[in-house]
C-alpha atoms as a PDB file:
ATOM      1  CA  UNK A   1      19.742 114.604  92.869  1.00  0.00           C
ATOM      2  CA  UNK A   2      22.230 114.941  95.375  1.00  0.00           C
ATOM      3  CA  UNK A   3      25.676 114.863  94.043  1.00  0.00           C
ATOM      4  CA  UNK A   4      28.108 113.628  96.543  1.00  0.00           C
ATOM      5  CA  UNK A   5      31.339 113.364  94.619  1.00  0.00           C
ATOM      6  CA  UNK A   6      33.940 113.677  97.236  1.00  0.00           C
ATOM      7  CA  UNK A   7      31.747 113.366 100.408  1.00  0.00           C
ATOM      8  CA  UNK A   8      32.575 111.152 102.974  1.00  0.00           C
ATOM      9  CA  UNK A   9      30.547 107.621 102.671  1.00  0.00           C
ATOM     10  CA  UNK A  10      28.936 108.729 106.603  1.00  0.00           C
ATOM     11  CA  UNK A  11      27.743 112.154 105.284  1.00  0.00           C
ATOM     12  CA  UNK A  12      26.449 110.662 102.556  1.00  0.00           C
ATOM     13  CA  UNK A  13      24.594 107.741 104.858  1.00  0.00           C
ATOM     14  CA  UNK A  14      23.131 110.964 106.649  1.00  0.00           C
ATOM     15  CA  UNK A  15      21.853 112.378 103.606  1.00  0.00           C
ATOM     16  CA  UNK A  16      20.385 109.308 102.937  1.00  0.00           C
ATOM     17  CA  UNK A  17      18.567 108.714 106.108  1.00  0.00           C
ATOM     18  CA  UNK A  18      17.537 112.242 105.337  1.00  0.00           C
ATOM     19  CA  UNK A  19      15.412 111.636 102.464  1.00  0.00           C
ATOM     20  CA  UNK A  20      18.077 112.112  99.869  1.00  0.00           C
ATOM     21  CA  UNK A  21      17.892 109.196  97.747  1.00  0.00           C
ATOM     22  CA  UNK A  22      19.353 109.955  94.299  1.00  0.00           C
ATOM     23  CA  UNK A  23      23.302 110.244  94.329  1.00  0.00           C
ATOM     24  CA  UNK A  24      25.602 111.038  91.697  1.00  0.00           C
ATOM     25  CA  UNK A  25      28.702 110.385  91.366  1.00  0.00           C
ATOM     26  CA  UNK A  26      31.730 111.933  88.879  1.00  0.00           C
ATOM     27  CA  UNK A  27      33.472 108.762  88.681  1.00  0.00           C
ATOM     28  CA  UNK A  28      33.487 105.088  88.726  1.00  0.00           C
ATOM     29  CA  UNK A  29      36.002 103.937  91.456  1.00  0.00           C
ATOM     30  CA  UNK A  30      34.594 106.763  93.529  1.00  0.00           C
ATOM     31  CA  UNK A  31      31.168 105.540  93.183  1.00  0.00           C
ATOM     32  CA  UNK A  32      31.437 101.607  94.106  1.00  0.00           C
ATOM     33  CA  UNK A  33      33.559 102.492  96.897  1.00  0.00           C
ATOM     34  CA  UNK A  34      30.634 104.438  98.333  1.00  0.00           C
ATOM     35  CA  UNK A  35      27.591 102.494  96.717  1.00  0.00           C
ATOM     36  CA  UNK A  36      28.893  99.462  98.964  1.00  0.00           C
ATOM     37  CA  UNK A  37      28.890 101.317 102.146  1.00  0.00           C
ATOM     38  CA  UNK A  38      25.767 102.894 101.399  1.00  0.00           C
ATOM     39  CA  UNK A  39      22.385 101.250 101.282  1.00  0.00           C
ATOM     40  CA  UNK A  40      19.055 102.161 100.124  1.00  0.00           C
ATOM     41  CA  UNK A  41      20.336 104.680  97.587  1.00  0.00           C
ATOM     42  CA  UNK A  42      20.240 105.001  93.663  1.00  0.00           C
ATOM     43  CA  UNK A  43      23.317 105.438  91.997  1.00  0.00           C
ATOM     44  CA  UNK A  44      23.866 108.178  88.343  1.00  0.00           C
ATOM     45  CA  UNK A  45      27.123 108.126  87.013  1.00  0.00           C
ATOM     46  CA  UNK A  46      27.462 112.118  85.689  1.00  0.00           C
ATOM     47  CA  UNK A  47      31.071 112.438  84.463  1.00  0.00           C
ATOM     48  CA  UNK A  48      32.664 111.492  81.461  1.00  0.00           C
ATOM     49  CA  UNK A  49      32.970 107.034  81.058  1.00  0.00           C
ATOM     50  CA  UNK A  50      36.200 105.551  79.789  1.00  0.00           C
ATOM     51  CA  UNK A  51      35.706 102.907  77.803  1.00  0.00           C
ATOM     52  CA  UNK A  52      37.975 100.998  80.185  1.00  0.00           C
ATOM     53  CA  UNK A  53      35.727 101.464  83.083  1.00  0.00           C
ATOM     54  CA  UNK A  54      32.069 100.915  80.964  1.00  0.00           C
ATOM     55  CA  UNK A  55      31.860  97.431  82.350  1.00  0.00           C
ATOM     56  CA  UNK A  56      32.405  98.562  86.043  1.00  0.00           C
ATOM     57  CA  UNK A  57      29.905 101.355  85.443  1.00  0.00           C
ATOM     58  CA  UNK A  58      27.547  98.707  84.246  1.00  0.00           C
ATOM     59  CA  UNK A  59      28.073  96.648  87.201  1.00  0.00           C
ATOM     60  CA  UNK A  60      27.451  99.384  89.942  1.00  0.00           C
ATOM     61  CA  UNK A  61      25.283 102.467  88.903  1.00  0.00           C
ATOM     62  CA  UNK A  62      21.820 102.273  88.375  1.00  0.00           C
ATOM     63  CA  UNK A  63      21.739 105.077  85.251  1.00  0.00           C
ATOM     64  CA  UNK A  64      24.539 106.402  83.618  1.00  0.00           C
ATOM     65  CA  UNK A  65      23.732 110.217  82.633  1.00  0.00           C
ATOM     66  CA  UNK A  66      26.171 110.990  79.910  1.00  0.00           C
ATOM     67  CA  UNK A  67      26.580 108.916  76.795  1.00  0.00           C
ATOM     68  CA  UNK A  68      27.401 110.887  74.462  1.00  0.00           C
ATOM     69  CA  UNK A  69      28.497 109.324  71.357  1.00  0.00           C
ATOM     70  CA  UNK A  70      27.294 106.122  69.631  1.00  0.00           C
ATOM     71  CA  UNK A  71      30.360 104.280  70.197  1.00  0.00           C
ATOM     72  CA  UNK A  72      29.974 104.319  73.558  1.00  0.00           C
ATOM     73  CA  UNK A  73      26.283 103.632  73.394  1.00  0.00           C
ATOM     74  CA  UNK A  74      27.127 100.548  71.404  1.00  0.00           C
ATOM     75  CA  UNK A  75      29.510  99.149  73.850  1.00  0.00           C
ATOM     76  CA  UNK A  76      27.321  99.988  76.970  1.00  0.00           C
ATOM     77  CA  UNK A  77      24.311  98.080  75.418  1.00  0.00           C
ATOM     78  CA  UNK A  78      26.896  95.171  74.635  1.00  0.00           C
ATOM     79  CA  UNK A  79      28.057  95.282  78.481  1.00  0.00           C
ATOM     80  CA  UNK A  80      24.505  95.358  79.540  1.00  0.00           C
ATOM     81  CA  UNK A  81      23.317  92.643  77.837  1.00  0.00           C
ATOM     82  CA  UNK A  82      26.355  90.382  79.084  1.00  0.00           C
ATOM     83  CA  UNK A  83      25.878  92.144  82.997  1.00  0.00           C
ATOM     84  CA  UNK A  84      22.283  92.250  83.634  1.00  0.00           C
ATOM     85  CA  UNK A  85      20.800  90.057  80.798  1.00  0.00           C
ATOM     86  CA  UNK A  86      16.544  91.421  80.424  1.00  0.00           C
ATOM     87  CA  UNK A  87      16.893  94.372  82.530  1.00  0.00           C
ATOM     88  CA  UNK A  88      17.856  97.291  80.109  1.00  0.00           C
ATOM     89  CA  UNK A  89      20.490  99.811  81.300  1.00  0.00           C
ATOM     90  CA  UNK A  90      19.032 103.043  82.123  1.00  0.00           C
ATOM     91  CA  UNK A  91      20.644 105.922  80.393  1.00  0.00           C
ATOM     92  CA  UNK A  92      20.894 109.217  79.675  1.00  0.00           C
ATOM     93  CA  UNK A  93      21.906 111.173  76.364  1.00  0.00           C
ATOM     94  CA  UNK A  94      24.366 113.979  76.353  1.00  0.00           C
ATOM     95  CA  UNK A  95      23.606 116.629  74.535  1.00  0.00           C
ATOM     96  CA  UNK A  96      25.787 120.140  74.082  1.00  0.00           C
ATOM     97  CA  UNK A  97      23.341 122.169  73.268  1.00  0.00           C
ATOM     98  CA  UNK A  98      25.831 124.951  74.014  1.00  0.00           C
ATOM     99  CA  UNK A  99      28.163 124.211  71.777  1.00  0.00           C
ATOM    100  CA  UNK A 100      30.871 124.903  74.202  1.00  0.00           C
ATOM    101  CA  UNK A 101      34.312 123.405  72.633  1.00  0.00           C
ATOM    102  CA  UNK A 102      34.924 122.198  76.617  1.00  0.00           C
ATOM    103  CA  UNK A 103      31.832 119.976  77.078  1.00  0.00           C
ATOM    104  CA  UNK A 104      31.746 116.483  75.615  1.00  0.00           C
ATOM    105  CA  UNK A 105      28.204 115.033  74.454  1.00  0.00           C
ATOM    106  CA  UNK A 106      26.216 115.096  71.082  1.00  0.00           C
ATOM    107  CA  UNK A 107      25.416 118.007  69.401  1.00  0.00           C
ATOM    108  CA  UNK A 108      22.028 118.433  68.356  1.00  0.00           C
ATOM    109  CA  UNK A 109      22.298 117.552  64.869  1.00  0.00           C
ATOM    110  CA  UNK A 110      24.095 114.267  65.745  1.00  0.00           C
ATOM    111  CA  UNK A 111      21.671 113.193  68.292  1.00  0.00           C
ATOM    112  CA  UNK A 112      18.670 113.559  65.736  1.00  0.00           C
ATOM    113  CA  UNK A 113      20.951 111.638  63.068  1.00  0.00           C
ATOM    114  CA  UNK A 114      21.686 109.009  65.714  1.00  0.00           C
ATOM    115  CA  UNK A 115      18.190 108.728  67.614  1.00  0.00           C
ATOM    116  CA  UNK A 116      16.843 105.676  65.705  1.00  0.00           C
ATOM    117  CA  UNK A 117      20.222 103.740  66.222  1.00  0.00           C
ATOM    118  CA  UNK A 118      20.124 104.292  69.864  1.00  0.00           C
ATOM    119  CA  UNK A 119      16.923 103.788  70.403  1.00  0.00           C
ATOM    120  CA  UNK A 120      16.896  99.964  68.788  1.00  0.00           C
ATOM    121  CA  UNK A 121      19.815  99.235  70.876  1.00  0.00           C
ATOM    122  CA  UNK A 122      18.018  96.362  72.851  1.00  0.00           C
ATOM    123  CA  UNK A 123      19.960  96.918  76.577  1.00  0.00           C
ATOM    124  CA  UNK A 124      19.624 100.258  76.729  1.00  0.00           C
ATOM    125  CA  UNK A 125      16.717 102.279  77.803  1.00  0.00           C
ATOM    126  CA  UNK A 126      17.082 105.685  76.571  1.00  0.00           C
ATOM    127  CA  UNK A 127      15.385 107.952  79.594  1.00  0.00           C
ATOM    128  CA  UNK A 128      16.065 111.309  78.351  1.00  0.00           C
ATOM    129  CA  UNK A 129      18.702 113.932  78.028  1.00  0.00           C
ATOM    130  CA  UNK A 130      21.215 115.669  79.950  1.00  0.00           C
ATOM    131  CA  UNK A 131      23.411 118.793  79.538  1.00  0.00           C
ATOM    132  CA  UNK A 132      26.113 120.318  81.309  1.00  0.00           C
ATOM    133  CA  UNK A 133      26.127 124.536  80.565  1.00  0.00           C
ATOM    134  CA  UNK A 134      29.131 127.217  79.892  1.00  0.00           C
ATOM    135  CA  UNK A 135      30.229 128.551  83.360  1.00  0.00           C
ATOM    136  CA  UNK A 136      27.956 131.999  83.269  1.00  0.00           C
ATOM    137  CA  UNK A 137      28.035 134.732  85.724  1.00  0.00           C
ATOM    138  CA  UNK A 138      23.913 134.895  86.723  1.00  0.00           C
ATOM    139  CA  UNK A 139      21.445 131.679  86.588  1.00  0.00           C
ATOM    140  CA  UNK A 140      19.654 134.158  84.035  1.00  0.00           C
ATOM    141  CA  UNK A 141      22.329 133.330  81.814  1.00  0.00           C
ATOM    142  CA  UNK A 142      21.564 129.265  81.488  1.00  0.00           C
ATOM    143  CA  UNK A 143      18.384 130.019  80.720  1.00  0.00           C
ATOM    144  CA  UNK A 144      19.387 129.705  77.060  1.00  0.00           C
ATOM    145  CA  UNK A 145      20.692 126.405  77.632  1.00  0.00           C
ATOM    146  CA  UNK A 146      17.909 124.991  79.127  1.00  0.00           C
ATOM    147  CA  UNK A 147      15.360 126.209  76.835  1.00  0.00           C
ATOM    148  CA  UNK A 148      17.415 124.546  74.040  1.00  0.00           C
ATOM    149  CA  UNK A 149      16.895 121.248  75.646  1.00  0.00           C
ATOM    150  CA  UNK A 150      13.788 121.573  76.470  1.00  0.00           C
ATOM    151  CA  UNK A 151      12.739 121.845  73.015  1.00  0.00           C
ATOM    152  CA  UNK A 152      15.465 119.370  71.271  1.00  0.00           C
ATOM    153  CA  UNK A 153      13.653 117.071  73.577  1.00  0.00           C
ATOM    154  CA  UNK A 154      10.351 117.988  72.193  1.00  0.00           C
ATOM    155  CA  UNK A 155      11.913 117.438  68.844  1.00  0.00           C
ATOM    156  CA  UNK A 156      13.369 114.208  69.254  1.00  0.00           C
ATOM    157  CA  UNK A 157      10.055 112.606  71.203  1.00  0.00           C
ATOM    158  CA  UNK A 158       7.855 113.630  68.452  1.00  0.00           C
ATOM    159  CA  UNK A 159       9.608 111.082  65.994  1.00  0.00           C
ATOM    160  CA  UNK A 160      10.900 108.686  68.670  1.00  0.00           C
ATOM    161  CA  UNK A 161       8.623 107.489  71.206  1.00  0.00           C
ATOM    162  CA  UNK A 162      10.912 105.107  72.570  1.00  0.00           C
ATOM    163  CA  UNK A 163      12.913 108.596  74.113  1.00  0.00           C
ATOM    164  CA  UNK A 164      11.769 109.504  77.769  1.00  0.00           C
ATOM    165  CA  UNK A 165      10.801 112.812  79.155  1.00  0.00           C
ATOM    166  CA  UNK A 166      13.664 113.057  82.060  1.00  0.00           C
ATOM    167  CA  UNK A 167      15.987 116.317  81.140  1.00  0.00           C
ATOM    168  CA  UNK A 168      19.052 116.642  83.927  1.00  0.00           C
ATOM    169  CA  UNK A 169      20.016 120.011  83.663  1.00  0.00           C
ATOM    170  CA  UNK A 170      20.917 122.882  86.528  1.00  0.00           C
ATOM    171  CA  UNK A 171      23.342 122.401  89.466  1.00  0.00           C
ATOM    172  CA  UNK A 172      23.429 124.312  92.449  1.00  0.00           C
ATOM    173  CA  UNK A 173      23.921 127.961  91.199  1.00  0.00           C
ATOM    174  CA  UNK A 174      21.196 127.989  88.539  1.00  0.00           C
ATOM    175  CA  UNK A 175      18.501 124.929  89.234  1.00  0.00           C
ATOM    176  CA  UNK A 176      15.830 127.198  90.011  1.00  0.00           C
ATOM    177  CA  UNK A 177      15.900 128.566  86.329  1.00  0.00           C
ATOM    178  CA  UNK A 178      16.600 124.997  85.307  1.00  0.00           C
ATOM    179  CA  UNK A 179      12.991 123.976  86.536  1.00  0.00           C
ATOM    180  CA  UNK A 180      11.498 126.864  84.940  1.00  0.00           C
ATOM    181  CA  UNK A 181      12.918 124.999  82.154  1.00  0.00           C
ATOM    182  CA  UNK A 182      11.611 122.283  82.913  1.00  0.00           C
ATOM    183  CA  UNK A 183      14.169 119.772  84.044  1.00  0.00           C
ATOM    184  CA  UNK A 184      13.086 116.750  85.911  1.00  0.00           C
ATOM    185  CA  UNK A 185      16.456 116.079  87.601  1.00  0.00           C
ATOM    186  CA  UNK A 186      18.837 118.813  88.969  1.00  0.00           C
ATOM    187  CA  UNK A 187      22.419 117.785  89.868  1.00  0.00           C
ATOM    188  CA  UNK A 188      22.925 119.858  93.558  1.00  0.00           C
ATOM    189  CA  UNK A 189      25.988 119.330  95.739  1.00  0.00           C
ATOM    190  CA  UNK A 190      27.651 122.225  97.207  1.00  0.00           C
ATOM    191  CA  UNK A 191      24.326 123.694  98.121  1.00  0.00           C
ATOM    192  CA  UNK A 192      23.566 120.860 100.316  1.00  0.00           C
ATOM    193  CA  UNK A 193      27.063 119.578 100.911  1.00  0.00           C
ATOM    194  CA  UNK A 194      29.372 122.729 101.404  1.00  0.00           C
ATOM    195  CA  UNK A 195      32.461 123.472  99.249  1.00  0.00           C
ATOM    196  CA  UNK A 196      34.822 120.730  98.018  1.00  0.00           C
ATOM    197  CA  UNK A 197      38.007 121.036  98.747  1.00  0.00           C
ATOM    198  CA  UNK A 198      39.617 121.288  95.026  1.00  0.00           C
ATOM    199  CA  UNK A 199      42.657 122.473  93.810  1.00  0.00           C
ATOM    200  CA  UNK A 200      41.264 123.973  90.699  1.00  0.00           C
ATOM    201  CA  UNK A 201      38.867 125.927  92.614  1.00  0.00           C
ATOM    202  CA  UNK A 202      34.948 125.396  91.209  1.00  0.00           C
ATOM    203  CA  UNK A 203      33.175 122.398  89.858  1.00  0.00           C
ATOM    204  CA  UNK A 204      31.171 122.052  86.548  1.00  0.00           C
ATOM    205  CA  UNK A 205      27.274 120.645  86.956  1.00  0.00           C
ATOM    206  CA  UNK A 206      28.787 117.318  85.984  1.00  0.00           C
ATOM    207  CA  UNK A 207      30.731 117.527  89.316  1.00  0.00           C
ATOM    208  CA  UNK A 208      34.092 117.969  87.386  1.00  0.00           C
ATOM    209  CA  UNK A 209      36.885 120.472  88.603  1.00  0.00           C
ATOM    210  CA  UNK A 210      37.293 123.808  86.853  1.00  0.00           C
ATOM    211  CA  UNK A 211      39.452 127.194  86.837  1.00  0.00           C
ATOM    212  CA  UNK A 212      38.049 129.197  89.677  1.00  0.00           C
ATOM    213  CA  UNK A 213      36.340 132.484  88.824  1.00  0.00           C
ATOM    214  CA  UNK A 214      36.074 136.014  90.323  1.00  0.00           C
ATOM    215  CA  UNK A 215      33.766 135.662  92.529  1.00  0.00           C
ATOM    216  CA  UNK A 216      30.551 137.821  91.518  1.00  0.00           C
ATOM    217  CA  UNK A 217      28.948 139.988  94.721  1.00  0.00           C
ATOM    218  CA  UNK A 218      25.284 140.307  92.534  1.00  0.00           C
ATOM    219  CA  UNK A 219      25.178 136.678  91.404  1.00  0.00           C
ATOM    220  CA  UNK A 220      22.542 134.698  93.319  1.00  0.00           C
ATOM    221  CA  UNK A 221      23.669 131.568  95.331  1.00  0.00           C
ATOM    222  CA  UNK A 222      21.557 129.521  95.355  1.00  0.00           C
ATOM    223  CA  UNK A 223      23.110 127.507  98.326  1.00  0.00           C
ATOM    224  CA  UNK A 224      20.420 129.686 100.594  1.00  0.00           C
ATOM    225  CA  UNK A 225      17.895 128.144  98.685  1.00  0.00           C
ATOM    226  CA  UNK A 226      16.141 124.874  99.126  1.00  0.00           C
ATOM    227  CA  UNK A 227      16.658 122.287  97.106  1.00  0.00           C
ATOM    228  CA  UNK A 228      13.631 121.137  95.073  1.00  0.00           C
ATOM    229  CA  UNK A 229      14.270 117.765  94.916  1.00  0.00           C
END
């Protein structure tokens, strides 16, 4: 997936026309700004909802990648229902596997309590699960992370069919070892965008700003890499 939170709507028409189908966006106004001036794209919605903006979300992504609570859930699958009646929303779980005090999301004991609940919510399909990692130093370093998910997903299929396969997990710096892993989407923009212009320096994998960081001359960029998607 090719995140293009804070990419002009032409770039983004480019990487379109490019092959680059799958675009996610950080947040809502951002993304139905853009999704009506570009065609023939599929819309995520990675960052943090506000249950203020769940109906607009509804309205103008085609899979929202981090619901994290059932509360939210609930709400979504009551906006779906009302927005696009027979066509459940598709949706990812968020899941901090990490459990980093900074990330939002479900932690793992929560999403096995909850599974069942969200799963019989009838507007909602539930495609998989997402993450978003500590900051680390290497990609080696996520690896942990991954592998976590990996097998909570395991977990959670084994007693709930209904739950897809699709784990979204990696971002530009560590996606390789996020595919070892065995994610099915990867959520890549500087490495095929360039550097955002941000005045808190780096970017989480959800596409949110962070503190800047040292840089690191032996951590691996993987901005020289190709993107697998």
């Amino acid at each position: 997936m090719a995140v293009s939170k804070t990419v002009p709507a032409e770039r983004v028409r480019a990487a379109v026309a490019a092959g680059l189908t799958v675009l996610g966006e950080n947040r809502v106004q951002e993304g139905a700004a853009k999704a009506s001036e570009v065609p023939g794209a599929t819309w995520h919605l990675l960052g943090p909802l506000q249950a203020n903006k769940a109906r607009r979300a509804v309205e103008v992504f085609d899979e929202l990648e981090a619901v994290g609570s059932l509360e939210l859930a609930h709400r979504l699958d009551r906006i779906a229902g009302e927005v696009r009646p027979g066509r459940p929303l598709p949706v990812l779980l968020q899941v901090n596997v990490a459990g980093d005090p900074a990330k939002s999301g479900f932690d793992e004991a929560a999403a096995e309590a909850a599974l069942a609940e969200l799963a019989g919510l009838p507007n909602l399909r539930l495609d998989g699960l997402m993450t978003i990692g500590r900051l680390v130093a290497t990609a080696e370093e996520a690896r942990p992370t991954f592998r976590a998910l990996h097998a909570l997903s395991a977990r959670l299929r084994a007693r709930e069919p209904r739950l897809g396969p699709e784990l979204s997990m990696g971002m530009s710096d560590d996606y390789e070892v996020a595919v070892e892993e065995g994610a099915t989407i990867v959520r890549v923009g500087r490495a095929l965008f360039g550097e955002r212009p941000s005045p808190m320096g780096r970017e989480d994998s959800s596409g949110r700003d962070v503190q800047a960081r040292p840089a690191d001359p032996g951590r691996r960029d993987a901005s020289t890499a190709a993107d697998p998607r």
